[in-house]
PDB file of N, CA and C in Angstrom:
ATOM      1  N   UNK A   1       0.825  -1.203   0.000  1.00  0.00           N
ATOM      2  CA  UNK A   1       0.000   0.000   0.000  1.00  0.00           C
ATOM      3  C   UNK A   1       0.865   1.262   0.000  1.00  0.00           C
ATOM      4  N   UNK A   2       1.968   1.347   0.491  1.00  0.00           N
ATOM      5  CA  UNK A   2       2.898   2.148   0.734  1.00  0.00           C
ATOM      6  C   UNK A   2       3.145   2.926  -0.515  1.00  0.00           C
ATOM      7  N   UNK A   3       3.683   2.054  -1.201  1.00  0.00           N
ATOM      8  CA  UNK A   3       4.290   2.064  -2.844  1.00  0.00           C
ATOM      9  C   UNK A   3       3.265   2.491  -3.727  1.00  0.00           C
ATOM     10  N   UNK A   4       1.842   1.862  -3.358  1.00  0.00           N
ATOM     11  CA  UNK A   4       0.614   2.660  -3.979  1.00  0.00           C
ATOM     12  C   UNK A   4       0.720   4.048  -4.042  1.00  0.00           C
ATOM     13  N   UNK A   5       0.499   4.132  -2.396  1.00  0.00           N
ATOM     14  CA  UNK A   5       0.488   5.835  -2.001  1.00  0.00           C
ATOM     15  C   UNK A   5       1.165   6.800  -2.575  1.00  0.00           C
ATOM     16  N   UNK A   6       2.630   6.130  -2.666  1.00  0.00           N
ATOM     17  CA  UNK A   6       3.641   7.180  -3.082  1.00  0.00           C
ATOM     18  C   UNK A   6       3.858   7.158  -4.072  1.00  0.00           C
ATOM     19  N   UNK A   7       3.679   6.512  -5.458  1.00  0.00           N
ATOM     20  CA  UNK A   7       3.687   6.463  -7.006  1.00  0.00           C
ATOM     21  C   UNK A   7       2.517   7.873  -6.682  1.00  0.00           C
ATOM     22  N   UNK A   8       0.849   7.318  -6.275  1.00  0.00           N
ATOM     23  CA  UNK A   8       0.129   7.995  -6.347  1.00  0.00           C
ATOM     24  C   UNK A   8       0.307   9.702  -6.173  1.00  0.00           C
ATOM     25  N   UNK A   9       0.929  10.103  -5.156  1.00  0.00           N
ATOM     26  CA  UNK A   9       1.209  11.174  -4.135  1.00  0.00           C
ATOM     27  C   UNK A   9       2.223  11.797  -5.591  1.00  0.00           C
ATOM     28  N   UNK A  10       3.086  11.058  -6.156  1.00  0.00           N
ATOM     29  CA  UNK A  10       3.921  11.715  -7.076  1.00  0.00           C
ATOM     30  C   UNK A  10       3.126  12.151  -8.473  1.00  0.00           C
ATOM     31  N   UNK A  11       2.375  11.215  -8.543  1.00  0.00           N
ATOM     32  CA  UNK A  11       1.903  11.580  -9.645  1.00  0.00           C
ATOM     33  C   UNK A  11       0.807  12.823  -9.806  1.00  0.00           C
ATOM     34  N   UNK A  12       0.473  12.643  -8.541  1.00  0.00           N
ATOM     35  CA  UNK A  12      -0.376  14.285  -8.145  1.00  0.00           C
ATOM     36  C   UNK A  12       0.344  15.419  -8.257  1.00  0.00           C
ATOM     37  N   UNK A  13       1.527  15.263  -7.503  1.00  0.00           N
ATOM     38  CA  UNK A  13       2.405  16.389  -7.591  1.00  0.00           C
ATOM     39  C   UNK A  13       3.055  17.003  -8.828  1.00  0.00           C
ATOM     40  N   UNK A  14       2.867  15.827 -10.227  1.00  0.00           N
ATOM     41  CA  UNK A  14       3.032  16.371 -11.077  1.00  0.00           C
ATOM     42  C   UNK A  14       2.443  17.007 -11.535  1.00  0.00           C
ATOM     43  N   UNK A  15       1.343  17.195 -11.358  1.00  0.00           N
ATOM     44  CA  UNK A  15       0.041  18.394 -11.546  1.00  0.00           C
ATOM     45  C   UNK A  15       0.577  20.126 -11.659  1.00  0.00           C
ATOM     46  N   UNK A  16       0.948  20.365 -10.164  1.00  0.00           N
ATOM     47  CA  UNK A  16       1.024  21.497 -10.196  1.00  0.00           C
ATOM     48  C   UNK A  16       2.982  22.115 -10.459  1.00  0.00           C
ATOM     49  N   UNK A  17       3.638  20.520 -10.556  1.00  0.00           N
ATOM     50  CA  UNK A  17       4.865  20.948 -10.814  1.00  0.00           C
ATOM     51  C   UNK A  17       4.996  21.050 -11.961  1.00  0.00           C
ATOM     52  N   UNK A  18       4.378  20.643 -13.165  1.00  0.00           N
ATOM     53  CA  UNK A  18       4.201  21.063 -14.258  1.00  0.00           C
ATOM     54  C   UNK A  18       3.878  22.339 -14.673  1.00  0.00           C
ATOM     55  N   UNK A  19       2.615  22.446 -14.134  1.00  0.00           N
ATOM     56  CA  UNK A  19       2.513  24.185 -13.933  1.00  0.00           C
ATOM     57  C   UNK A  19       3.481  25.208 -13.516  1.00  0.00           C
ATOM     58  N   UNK A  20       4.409  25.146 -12.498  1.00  0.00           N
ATOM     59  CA  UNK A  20       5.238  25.789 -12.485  1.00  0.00           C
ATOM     60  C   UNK A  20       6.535  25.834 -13.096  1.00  0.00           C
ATOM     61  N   UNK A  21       6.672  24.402 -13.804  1.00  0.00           N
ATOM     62  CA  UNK A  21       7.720  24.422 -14.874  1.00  0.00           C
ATOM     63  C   UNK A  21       7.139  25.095 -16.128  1.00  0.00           C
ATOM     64  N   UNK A  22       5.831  25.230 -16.819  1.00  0.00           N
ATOM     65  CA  UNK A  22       5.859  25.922 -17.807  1.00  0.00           C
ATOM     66  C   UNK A  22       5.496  27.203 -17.520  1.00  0.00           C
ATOM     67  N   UNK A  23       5.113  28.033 -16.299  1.00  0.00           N
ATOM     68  CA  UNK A  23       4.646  29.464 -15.594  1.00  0.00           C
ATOM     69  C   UNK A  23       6.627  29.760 -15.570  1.00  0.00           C
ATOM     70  N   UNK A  24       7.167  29.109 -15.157  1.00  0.00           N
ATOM     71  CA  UNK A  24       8.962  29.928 -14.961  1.00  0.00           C
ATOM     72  C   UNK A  24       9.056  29.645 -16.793  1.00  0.00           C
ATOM     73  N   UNK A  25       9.301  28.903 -17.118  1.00  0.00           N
ATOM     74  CA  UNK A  25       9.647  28.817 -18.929  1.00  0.00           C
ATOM     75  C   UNK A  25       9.311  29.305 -19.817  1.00  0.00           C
ATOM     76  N   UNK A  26       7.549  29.712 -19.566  1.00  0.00           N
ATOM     77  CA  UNK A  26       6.917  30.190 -20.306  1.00  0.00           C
ATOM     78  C   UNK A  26       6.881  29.298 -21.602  1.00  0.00           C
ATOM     79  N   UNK A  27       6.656  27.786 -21.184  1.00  0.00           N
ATOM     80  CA  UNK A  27       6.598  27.191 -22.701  1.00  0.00           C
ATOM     81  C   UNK A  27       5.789  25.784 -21.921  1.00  0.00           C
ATOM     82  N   UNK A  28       5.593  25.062 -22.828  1.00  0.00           N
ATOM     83  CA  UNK A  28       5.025  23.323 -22.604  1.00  0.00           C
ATOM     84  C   UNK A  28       5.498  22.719 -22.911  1.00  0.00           C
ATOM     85  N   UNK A  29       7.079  22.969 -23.815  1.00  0.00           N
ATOM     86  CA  UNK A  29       7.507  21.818 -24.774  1.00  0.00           C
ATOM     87  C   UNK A  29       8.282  21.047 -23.264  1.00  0.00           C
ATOM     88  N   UNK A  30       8.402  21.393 -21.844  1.00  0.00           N
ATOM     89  CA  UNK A  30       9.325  20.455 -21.088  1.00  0.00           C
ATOM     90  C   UNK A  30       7.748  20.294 -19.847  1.00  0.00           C
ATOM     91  N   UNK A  31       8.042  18.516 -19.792  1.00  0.00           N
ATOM     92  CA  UNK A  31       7.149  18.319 -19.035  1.00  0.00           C
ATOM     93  C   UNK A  31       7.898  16.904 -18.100  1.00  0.00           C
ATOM     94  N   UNK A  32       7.600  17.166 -16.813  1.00  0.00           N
ATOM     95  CA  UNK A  32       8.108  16.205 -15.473  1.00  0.00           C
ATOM     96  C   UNK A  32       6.775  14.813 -15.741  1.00  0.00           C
ATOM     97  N   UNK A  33       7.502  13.760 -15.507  1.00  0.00           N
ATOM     98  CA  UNK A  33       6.179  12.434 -15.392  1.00  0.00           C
ATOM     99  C   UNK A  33       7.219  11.210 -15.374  1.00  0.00           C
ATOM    100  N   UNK A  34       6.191  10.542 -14.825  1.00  0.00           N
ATOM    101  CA  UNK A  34       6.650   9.368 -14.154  1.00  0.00           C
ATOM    102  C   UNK A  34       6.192   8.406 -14.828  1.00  0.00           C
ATOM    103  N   UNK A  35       7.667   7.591 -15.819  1.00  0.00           N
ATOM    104  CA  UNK A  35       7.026   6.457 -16.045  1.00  0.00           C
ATOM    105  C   UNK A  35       6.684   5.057 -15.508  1.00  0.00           C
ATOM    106  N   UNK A  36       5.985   4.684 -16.251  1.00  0.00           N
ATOM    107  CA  UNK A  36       5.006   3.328 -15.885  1.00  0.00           C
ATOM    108  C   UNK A  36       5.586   2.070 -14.967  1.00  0.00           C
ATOM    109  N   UNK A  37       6.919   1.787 -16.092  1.00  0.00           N
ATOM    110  CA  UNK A  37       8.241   1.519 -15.069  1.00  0.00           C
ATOM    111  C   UNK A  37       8.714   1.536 -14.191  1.00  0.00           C
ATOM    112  N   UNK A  38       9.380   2.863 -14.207  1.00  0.00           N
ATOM    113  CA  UNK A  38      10.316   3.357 -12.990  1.00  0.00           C
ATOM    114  C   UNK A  38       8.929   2.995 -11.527  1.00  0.00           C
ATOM    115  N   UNK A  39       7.026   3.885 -12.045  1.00  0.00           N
ATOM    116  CA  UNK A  39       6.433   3.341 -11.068  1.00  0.00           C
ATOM    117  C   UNK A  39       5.948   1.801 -10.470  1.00  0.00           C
ATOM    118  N   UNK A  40       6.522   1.032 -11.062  1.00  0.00           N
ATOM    119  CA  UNK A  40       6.000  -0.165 -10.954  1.00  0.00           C
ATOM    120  C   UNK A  40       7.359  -0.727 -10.283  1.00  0.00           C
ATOM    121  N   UNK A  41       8.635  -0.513 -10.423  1.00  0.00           N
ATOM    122  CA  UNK A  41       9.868  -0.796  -9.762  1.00  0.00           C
ATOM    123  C   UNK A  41       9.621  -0.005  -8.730  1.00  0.00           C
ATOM    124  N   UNK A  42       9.358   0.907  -8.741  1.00  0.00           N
ATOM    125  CA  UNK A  42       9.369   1.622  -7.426  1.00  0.00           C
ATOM    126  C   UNK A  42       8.453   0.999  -6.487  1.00  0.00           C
ATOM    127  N   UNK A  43       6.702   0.551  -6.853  1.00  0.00           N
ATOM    128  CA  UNK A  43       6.092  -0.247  -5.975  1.00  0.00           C
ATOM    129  C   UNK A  43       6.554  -1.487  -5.583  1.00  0.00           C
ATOM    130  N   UNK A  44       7.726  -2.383  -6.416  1.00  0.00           N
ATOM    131  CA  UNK A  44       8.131  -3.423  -6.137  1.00  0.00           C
ATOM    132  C   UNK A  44       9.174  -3.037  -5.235  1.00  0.00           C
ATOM    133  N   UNK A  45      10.253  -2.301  -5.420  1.00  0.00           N
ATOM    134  CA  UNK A  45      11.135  -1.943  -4.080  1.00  0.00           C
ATOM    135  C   UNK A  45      10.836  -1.369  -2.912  1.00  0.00           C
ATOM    136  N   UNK A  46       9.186  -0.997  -3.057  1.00  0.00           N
ATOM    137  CA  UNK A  46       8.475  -1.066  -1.465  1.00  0.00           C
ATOM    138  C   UNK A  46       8.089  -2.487  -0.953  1.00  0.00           C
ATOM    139  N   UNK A  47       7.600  -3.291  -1.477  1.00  0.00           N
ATOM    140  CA  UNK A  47       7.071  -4.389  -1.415  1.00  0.00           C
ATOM    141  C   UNK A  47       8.345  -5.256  -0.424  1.00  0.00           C
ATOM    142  N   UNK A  48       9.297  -5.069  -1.450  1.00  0.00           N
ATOM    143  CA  UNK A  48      10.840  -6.005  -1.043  1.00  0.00           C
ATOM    144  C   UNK A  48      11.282  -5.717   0.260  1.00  0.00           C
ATOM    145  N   UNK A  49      11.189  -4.056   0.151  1.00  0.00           N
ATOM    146  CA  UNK A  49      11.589  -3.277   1.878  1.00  0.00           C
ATOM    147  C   UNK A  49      11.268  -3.924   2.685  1.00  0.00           C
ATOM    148  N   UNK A  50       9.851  -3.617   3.083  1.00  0.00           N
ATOM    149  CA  UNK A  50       8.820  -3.808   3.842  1.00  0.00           C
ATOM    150  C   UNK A  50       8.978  -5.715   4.168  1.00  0.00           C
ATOM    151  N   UNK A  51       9.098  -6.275   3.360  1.00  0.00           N
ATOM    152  CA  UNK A  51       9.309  -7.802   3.933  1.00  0.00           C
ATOM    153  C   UNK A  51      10.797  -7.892   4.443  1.00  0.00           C
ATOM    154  N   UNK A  52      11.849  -7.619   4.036  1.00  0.00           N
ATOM    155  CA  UNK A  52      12.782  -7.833   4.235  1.00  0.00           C
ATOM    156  C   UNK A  52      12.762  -7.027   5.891  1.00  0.00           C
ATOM    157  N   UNK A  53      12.645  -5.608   6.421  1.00  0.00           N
ATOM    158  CA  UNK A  53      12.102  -5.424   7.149  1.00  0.00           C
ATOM    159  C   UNK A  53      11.857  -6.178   8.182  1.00  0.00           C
ATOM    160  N   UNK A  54      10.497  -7.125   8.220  1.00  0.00           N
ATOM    161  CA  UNK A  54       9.702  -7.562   8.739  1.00  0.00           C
ATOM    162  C   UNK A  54      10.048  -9.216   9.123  1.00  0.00           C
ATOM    163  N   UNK A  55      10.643  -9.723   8.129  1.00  0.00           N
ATOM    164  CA  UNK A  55      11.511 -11.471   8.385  1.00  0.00           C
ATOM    165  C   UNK A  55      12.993 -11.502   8.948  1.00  0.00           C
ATOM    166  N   UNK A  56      13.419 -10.456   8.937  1.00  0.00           N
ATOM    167  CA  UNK A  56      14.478 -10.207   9.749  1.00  0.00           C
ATOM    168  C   UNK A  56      14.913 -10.595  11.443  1.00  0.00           C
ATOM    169  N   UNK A  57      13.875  -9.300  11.933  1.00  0.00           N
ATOM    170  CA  UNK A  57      13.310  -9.126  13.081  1.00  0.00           C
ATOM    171  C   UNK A  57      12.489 -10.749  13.792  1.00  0.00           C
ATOM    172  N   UNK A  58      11.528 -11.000  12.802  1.00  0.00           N
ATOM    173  CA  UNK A  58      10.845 -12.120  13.149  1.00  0.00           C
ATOM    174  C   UNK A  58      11.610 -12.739  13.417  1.00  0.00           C
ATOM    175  N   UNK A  59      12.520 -13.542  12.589  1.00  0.00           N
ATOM    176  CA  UNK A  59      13.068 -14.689  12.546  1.00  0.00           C
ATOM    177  C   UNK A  59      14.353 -14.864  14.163  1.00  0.00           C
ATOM    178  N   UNK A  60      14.892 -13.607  14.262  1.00  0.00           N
ATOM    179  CA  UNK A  60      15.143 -13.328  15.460  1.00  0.00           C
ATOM    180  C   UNK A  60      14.248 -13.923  16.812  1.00  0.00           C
ATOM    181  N   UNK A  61      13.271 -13.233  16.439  1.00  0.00           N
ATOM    182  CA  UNK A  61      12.803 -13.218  18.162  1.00  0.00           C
ATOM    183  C   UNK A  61      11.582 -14.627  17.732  1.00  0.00           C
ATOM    184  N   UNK A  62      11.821 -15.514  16.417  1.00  0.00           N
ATOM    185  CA  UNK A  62      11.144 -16.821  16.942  1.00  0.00           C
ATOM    186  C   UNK A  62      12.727 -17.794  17.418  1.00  0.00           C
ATOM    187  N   UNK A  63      13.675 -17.421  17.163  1.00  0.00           N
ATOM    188  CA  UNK A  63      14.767 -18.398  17.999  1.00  0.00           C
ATOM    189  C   UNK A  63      14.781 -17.701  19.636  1.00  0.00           C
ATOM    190  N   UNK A  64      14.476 -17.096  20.071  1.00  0.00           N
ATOM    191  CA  UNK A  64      14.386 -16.646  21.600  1.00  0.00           C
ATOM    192  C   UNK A  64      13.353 -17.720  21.831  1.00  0.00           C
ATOM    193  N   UNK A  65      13.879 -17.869  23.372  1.00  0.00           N
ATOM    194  CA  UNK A  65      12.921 -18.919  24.064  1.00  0.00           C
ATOM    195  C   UNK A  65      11.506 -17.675  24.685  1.00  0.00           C
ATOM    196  N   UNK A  66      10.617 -18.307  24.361  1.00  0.00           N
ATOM    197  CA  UNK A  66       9.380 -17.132  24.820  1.00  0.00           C
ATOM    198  C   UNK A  66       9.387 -17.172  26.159  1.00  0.00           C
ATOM    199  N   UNK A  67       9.673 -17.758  27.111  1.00  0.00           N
ATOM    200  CA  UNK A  67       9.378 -17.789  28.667  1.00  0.00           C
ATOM    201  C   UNK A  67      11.079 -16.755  29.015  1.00  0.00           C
ATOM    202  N   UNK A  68      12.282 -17.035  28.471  1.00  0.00           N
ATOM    203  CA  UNK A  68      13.101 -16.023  29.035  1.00  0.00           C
ATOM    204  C   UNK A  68      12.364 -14.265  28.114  1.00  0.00           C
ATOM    205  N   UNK A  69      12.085 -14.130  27.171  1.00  0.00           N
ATOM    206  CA  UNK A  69      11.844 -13.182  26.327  1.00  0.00           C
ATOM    207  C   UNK A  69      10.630 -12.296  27.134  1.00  0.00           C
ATOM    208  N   UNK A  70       9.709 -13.132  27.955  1.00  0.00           N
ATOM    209  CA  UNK A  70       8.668 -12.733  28.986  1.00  0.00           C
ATOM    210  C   UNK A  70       9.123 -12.268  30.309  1.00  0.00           C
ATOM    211  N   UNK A  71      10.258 -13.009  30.564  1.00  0.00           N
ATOM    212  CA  UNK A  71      10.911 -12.590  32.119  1.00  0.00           C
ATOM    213  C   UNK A  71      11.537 -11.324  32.342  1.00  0.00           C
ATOM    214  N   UNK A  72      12.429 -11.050  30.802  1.00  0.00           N
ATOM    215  CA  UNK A  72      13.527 -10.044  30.990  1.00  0.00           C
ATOM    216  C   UNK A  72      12.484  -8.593  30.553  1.00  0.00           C
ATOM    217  N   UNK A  73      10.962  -8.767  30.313  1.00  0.00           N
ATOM    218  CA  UNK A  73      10.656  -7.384  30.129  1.00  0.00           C
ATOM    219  C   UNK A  73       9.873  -7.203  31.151  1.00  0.00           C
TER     220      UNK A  73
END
């Protein structure tokens, strides 16, 4: 969802950063956008984060014995 958001969030922002690239230029021929690609790698290198992240940590604290892991907090 992350990677959703933020493709999304960018692609909004190209809205009005466009506008201010052709309001300073005074032209349309240069325009900012995000391709299809780069957004779809980009949702996949959230995806990858976010697990890698998350099995790390886990895998840690399932080799702790749960009864010392309960005592020491």
């Amino acid at each position: 969802c992350s990677g959703l958001i933020g493709v999304g969030t960018a692609c909004l922002l190209l809205i009005p950063g466009n506008a201010i690239i052709h309001a300073l230029l005074g032209t349309t021929d240069v325009n900012a956008y995000l391709p299809v690609s780069s957004a779809l790698i980009l949702i996949v290198l959230s995806v990858v984060l976010t697990l890698i992240g998350g099995v790390f940590p886990s895998r840690a604290a399932a080799k702790q014995d749960p009864v010392t892991s309960l005592r020491s907090e």
